[in-house]
PDB file of N, CA and C in Angstrom:
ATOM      1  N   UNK A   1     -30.588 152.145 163.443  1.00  0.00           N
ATOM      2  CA  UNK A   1     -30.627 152.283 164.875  1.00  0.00           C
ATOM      3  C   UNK A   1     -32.059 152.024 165.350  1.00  0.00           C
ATOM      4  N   UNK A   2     -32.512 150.635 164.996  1.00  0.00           N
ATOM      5  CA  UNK A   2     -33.665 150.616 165.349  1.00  0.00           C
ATOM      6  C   UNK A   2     -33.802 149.457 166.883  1.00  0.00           C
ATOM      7  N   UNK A   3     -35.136 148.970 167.325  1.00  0.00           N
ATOM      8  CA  UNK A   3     -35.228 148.581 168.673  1.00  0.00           C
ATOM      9  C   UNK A   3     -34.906 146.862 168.106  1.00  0.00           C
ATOM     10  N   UNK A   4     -34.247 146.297 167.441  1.00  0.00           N
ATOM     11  CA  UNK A   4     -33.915 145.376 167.293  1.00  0.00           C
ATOM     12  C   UNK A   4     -32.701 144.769 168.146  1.00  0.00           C
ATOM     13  N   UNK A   5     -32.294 145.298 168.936  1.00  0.00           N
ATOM     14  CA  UNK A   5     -31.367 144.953 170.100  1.00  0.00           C
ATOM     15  C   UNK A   5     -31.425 144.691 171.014  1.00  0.00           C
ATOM     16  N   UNK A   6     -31.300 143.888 171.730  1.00  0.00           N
ATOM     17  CA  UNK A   6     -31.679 143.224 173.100  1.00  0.00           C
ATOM     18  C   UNK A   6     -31.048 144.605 174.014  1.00  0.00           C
ATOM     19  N   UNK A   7     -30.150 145.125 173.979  1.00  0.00           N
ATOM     20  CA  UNK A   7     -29.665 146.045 174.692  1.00  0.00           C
ATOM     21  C   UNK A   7     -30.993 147.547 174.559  1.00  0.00           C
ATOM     22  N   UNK A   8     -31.242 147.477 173.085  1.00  0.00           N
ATOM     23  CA  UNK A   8     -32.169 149.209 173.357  1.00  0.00           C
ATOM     24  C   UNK A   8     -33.785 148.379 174.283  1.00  0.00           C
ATOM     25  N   UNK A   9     -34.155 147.241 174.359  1.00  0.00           N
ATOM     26  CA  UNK A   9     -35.463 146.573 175.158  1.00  0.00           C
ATOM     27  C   UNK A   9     -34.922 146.384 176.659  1.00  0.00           C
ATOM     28  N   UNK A  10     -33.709 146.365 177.103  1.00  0.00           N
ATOM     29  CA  UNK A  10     -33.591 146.370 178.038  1.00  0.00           C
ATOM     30  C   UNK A  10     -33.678 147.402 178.465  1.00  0.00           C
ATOM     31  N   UNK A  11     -32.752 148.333 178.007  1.00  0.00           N
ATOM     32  CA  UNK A  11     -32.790 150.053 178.281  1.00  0.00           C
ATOM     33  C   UNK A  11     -34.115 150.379 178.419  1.00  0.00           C
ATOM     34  N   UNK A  12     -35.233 150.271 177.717  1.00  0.00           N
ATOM     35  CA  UNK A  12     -36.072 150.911 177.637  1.00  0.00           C
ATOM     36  C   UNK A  12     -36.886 150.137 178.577  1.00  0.00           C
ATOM     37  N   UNK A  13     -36.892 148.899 179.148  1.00  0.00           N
ATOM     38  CA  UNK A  13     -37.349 148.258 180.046  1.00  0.00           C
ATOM     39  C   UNK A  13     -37.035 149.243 181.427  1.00  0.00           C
ATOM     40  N   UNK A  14     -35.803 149.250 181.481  1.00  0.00           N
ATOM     41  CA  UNK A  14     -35.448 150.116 182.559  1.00  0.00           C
ATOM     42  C   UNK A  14     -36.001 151.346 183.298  1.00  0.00           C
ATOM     43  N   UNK A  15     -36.073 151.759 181.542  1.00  0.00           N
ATOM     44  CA  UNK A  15     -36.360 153.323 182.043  1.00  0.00           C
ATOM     45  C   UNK A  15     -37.982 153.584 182.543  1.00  0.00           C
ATOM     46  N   UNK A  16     -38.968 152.302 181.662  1.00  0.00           N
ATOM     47  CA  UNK A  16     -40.516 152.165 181.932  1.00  0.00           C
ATOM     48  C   UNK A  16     -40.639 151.804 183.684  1.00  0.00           C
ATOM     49  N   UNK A  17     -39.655 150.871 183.686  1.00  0.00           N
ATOM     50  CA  UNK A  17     -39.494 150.579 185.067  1.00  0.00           C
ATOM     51  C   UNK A  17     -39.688 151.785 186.701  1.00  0.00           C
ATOM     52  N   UNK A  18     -38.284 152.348 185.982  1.00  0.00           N
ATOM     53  CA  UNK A  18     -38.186 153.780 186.916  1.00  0.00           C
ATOM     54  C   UNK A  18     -39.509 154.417 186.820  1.00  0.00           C
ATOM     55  N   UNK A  19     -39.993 155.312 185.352  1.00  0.00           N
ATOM     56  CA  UNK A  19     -40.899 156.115 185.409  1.00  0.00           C
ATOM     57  C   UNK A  19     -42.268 155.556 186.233  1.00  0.00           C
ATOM     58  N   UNK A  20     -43.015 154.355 185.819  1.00  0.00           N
ATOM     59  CA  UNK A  20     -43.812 153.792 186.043  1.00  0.00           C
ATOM     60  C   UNK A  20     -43.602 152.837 187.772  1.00  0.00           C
ATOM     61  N   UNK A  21     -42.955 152.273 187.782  1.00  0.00           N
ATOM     62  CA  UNK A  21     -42.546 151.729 189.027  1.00  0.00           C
ATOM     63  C   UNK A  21     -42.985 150.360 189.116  1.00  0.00           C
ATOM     64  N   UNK A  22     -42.762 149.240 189.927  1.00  0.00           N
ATOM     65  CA  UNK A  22     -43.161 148.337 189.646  1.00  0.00           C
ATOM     66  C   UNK A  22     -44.730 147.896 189.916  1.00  0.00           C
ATOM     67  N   UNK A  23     -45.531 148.754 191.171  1.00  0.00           N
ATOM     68  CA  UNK A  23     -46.849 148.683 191.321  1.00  0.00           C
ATOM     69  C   UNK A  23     -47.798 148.716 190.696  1.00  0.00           C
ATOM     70  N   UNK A  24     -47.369 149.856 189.721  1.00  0.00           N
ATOM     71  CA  UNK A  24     -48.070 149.946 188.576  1.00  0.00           C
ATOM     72  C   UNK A  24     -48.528 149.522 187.504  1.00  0.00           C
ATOM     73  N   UNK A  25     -46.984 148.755 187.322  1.00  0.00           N
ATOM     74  CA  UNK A  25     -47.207 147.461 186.211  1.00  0.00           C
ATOM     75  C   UNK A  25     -47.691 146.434 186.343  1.00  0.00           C
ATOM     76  N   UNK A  26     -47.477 146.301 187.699  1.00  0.00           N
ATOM     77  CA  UNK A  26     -48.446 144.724 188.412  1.00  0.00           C
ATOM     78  C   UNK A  26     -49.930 145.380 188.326  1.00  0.00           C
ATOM     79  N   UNK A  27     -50.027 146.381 188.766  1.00  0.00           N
ATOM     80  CA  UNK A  27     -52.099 146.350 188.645  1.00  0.00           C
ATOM     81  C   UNK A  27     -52.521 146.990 187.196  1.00  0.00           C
ATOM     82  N   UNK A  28     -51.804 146.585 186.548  1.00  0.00           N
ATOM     83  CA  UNK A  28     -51.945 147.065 185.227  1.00  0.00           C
ATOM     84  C   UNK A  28     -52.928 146.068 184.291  1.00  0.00           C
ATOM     85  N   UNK A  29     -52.687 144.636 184.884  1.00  0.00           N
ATOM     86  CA  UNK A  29     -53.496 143.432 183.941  1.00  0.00           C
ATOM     87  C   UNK A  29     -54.828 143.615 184.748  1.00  0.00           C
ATOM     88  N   UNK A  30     -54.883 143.726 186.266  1.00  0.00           N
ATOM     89  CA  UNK A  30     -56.195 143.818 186.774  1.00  0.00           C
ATOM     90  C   UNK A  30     -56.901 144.888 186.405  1.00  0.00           C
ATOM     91  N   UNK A  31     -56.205 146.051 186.626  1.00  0.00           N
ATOM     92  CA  UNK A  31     -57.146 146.871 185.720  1.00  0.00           C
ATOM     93  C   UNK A  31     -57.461 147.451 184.812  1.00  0.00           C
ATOM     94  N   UNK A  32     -56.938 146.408 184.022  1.00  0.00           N
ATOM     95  CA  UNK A  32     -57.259 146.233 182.626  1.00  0.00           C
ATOM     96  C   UNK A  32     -58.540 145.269 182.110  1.00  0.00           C
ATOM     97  N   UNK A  33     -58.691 144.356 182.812  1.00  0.00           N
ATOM     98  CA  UNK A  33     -59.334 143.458 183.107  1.00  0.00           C
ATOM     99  C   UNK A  33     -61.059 143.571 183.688  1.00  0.00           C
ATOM    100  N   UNK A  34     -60.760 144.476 184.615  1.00  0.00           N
ATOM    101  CA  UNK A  34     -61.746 145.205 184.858  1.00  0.00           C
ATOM    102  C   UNK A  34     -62.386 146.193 184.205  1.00  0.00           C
ATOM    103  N   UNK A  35     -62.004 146.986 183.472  1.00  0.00           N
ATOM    104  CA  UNK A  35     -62.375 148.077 182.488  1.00  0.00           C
ATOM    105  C   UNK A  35     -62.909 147.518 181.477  1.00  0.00           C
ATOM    106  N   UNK A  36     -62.296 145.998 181.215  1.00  0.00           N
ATOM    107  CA  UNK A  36     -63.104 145.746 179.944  1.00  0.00           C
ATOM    108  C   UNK A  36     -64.288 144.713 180.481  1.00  0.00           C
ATOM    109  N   UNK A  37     -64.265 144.474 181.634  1.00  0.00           N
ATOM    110  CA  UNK A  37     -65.370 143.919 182.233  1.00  0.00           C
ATOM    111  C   UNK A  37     -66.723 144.695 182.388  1.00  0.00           C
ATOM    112  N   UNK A  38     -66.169 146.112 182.836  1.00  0.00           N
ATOM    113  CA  UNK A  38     -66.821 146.996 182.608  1.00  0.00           C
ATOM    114  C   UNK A  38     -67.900 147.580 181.732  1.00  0.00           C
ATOM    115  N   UNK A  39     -66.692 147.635 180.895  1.00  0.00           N
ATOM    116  CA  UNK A  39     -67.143 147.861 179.545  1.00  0.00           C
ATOM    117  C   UNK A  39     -68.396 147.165 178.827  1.00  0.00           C
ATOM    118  N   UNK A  40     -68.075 146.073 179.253  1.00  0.00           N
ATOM    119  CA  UNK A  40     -68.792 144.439 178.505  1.00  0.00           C
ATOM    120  C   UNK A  40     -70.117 144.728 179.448  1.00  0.00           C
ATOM    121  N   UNK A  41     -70.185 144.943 180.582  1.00  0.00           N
ATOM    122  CA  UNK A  41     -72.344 145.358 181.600  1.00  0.00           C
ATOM    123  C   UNK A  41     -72.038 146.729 181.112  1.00  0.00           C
ATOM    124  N   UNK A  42     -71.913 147.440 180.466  1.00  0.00           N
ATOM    125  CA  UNK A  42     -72.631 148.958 180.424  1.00  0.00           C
ATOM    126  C   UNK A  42     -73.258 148.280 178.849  1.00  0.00           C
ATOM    127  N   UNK A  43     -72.566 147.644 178.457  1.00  0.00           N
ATOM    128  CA  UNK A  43     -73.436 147.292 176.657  1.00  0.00           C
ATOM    129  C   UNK A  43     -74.126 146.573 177.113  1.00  0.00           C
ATOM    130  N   UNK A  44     -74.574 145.900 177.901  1.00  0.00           N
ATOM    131  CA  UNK A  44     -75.624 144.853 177.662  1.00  0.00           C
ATOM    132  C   UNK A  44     -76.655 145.310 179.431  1.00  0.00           C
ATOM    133  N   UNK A  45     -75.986 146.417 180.010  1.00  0.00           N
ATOM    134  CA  UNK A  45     -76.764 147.170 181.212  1.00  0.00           C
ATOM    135  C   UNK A  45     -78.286 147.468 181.017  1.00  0.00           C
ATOM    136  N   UNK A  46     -79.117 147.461 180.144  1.00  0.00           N
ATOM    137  CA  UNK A  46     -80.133 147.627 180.138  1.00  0.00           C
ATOM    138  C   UNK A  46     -81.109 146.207 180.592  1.00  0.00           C
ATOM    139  N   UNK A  47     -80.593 145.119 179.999  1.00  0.00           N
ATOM    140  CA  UNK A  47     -81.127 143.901 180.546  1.00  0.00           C
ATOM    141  C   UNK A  47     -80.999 143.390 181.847  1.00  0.00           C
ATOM    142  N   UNK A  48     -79.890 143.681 182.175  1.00  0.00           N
ATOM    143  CA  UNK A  48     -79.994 143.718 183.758  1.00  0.00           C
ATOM    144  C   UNK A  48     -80.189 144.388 184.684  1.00  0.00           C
ATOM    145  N   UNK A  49     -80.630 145.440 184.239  1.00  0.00           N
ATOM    146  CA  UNK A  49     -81.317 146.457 184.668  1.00  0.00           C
ATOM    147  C   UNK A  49     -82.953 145.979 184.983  1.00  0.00           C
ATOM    148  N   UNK A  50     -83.113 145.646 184.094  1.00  0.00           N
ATOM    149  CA  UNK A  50     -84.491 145.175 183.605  1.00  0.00           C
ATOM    150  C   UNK A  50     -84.863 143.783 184.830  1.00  0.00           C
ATOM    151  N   UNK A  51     -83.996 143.342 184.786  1.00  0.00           N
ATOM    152  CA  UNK A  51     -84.065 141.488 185.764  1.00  0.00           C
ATOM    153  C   UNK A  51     -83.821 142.176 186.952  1.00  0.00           C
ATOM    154  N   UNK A  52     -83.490 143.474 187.566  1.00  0.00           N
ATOM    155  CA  UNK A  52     -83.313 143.589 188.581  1.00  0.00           C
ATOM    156  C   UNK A  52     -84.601 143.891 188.980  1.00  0.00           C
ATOM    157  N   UNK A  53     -84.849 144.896 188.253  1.00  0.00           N
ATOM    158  CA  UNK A  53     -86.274 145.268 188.413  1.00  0.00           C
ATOM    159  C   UNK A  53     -87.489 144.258 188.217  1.00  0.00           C
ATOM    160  N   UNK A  54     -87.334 143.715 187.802  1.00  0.00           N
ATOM    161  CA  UNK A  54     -88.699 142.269 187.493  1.00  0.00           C
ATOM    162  C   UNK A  54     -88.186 141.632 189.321  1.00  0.00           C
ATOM    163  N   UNK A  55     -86.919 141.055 189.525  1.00  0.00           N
ATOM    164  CA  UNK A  55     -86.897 140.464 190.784  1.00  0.00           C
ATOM    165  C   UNK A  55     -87.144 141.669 191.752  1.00  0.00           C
ATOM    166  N   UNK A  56     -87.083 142.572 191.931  1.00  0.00           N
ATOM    167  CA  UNK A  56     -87.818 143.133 193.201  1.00  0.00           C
ATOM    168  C   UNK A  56     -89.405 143.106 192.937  1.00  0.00           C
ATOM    169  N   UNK A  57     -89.896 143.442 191.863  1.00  0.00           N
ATOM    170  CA  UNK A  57     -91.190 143.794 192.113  1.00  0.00           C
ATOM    171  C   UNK A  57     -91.889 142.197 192.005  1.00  0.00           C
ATOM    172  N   UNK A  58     -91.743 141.026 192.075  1.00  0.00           N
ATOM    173  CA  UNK A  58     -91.314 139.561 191.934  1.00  0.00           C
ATOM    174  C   UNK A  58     -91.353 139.275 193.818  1.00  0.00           C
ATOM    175  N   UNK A  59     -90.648 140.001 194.294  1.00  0.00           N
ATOM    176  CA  UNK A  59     -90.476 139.749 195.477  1.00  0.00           C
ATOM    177  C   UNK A  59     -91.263 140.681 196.473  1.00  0.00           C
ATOM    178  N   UNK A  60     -91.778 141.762 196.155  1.00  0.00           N
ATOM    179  CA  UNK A  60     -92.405 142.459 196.556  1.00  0.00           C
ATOM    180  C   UNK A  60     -93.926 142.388 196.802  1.00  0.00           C
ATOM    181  N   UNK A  61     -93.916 141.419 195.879  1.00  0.00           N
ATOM    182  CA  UNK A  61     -95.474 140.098 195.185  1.00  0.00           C
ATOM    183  C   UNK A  61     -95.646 139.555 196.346  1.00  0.00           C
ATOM    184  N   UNK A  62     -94.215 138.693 196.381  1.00  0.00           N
ATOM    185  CA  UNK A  62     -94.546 137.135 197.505  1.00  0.00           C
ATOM    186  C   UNK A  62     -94.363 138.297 199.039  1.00  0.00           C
ATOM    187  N   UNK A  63     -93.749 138.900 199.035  1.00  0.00           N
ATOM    188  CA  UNK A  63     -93.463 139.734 200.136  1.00  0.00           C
ATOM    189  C   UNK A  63     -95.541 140.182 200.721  1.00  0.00           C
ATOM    190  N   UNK A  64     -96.168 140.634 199.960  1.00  0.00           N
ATOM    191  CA  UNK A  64     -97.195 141.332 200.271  1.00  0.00           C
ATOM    192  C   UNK A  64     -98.353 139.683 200.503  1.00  0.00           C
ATOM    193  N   UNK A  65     -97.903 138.834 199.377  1.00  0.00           N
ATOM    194  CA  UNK A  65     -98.440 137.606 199.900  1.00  0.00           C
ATOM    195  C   UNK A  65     -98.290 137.132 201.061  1.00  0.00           C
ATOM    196  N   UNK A  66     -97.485 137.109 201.834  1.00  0.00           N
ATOM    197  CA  UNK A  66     -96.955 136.504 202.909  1.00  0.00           C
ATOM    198  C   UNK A  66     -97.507 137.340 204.169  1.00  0.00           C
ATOM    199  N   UNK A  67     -97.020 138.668 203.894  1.00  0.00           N
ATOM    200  CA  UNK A  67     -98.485 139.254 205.178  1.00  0.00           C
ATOM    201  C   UNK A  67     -99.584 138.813 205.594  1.00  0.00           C
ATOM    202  N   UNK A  68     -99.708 138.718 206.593  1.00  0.00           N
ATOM    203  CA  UNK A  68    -100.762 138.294 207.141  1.00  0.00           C
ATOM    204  C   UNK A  68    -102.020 139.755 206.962  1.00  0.00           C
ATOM    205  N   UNK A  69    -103.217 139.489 206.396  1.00  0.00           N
ATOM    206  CA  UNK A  69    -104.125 140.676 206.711  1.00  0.00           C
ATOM    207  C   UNK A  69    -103.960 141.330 207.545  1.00  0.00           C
ATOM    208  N   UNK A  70    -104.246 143.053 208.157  1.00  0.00           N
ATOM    209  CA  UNK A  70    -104.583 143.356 209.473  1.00  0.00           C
ATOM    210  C   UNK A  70    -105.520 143.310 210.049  1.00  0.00           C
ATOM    211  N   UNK A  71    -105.632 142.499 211.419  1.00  0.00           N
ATOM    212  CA  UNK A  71    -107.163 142.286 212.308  1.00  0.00           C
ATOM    213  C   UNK A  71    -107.837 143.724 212.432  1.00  0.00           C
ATOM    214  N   UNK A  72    -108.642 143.798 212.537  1.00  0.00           N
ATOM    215  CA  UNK A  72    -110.365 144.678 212.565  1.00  0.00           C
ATOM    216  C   UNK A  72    -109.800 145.328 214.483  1.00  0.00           C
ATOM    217  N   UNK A  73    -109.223 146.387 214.450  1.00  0.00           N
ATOM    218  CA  UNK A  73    -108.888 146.846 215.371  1.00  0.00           C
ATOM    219  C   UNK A  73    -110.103 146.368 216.728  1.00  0.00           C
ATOM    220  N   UNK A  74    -111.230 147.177 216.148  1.00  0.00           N
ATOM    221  CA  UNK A  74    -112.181 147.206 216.977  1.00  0.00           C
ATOM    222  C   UNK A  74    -112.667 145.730 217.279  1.00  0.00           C
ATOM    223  N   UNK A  75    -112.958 144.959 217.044  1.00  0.00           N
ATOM    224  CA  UNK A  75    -112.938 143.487 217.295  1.00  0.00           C
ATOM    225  C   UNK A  75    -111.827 143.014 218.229  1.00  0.00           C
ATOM    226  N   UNK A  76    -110.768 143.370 217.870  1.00  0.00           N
ATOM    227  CA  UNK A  76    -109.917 143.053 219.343  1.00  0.00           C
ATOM    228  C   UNK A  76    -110.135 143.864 220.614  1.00  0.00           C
ATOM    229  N   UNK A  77    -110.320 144.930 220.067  1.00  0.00           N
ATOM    230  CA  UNK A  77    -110.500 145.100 221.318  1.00  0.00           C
ATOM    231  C   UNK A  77    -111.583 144.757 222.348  1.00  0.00           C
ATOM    232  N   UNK A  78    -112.987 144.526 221.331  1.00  0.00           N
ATOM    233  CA  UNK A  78    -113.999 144.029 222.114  1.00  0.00           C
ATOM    234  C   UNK A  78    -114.028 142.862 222.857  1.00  0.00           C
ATOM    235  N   UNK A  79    -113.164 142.124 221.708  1.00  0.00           N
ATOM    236  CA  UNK A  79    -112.558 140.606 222.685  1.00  0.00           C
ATOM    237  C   UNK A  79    -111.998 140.493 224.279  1.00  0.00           C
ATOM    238  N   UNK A  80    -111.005 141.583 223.724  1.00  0.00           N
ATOM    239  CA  UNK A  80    -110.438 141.923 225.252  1.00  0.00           C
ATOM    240  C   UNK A  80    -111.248 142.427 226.209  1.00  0.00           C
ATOM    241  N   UNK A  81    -111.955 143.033 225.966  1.00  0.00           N
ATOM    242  CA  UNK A  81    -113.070 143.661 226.800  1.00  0.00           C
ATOM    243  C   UNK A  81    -113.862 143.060 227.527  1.00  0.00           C
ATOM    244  N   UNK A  82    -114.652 142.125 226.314  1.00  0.00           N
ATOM    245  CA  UNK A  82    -115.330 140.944 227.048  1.00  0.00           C
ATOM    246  C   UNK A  82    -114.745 139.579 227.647  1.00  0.00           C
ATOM    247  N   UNK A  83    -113.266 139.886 227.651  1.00  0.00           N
ATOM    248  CA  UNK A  83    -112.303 138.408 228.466  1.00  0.00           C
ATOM    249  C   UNK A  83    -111.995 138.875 229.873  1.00  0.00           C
ATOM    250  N   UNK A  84    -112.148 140.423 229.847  1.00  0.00           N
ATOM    251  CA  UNK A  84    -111.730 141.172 231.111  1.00  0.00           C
ATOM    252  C   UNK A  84    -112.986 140.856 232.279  1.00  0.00           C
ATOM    253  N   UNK A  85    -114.399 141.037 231.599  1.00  0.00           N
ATOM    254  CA  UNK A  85    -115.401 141.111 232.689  1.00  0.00           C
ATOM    255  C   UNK A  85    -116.104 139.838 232.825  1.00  0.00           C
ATOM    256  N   UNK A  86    -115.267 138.693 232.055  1.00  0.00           N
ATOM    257  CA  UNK A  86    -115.652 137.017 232.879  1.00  0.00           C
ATOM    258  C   UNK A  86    -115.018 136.902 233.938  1.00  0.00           C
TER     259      UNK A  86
END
């Protein structure tokens, strides 16, 4: 009496069916899929960890490059000062 019968795979198709339902079985390959995707960046998470961190501080570089200096407060204002009383 073993599952060699097309009749006990159907039955038991059935019954996975009911318990489980059909939603379940459909997001069953995706998230399956995902878990082992998962799985696959937590083992190798330290290196990209690492590239994340090199590109911000990478960008944080050209970021501080790209500022313009700040003008000499007092110099503007003297400018203005002396544009006011021509």
């Amino acid at each position: 009496m073993g599952f060699d019968s097309f009749w006990h795979w159907a039955i038991l198709l059935v019954i996975v069916l009911l318990v489980f339902g059909t939603k379940k079985i459909r997001n069953l390959g995706p998230d399956l899929g995902s878990a082992i995707r998962d799985f696959k960046k937590s083992l190798s998470g330290d290196d990209e960890a690492k590239q994340k961190e090199e590109e911000a501080r990478r960008k944080e570089a050209e970021q501080l490059r790209a500022d313009p200096p700040p003008a000499d407060r007092a110099t503007t204002q003297s400018q203005r000062d002396s544009s006011e009383t021509k």
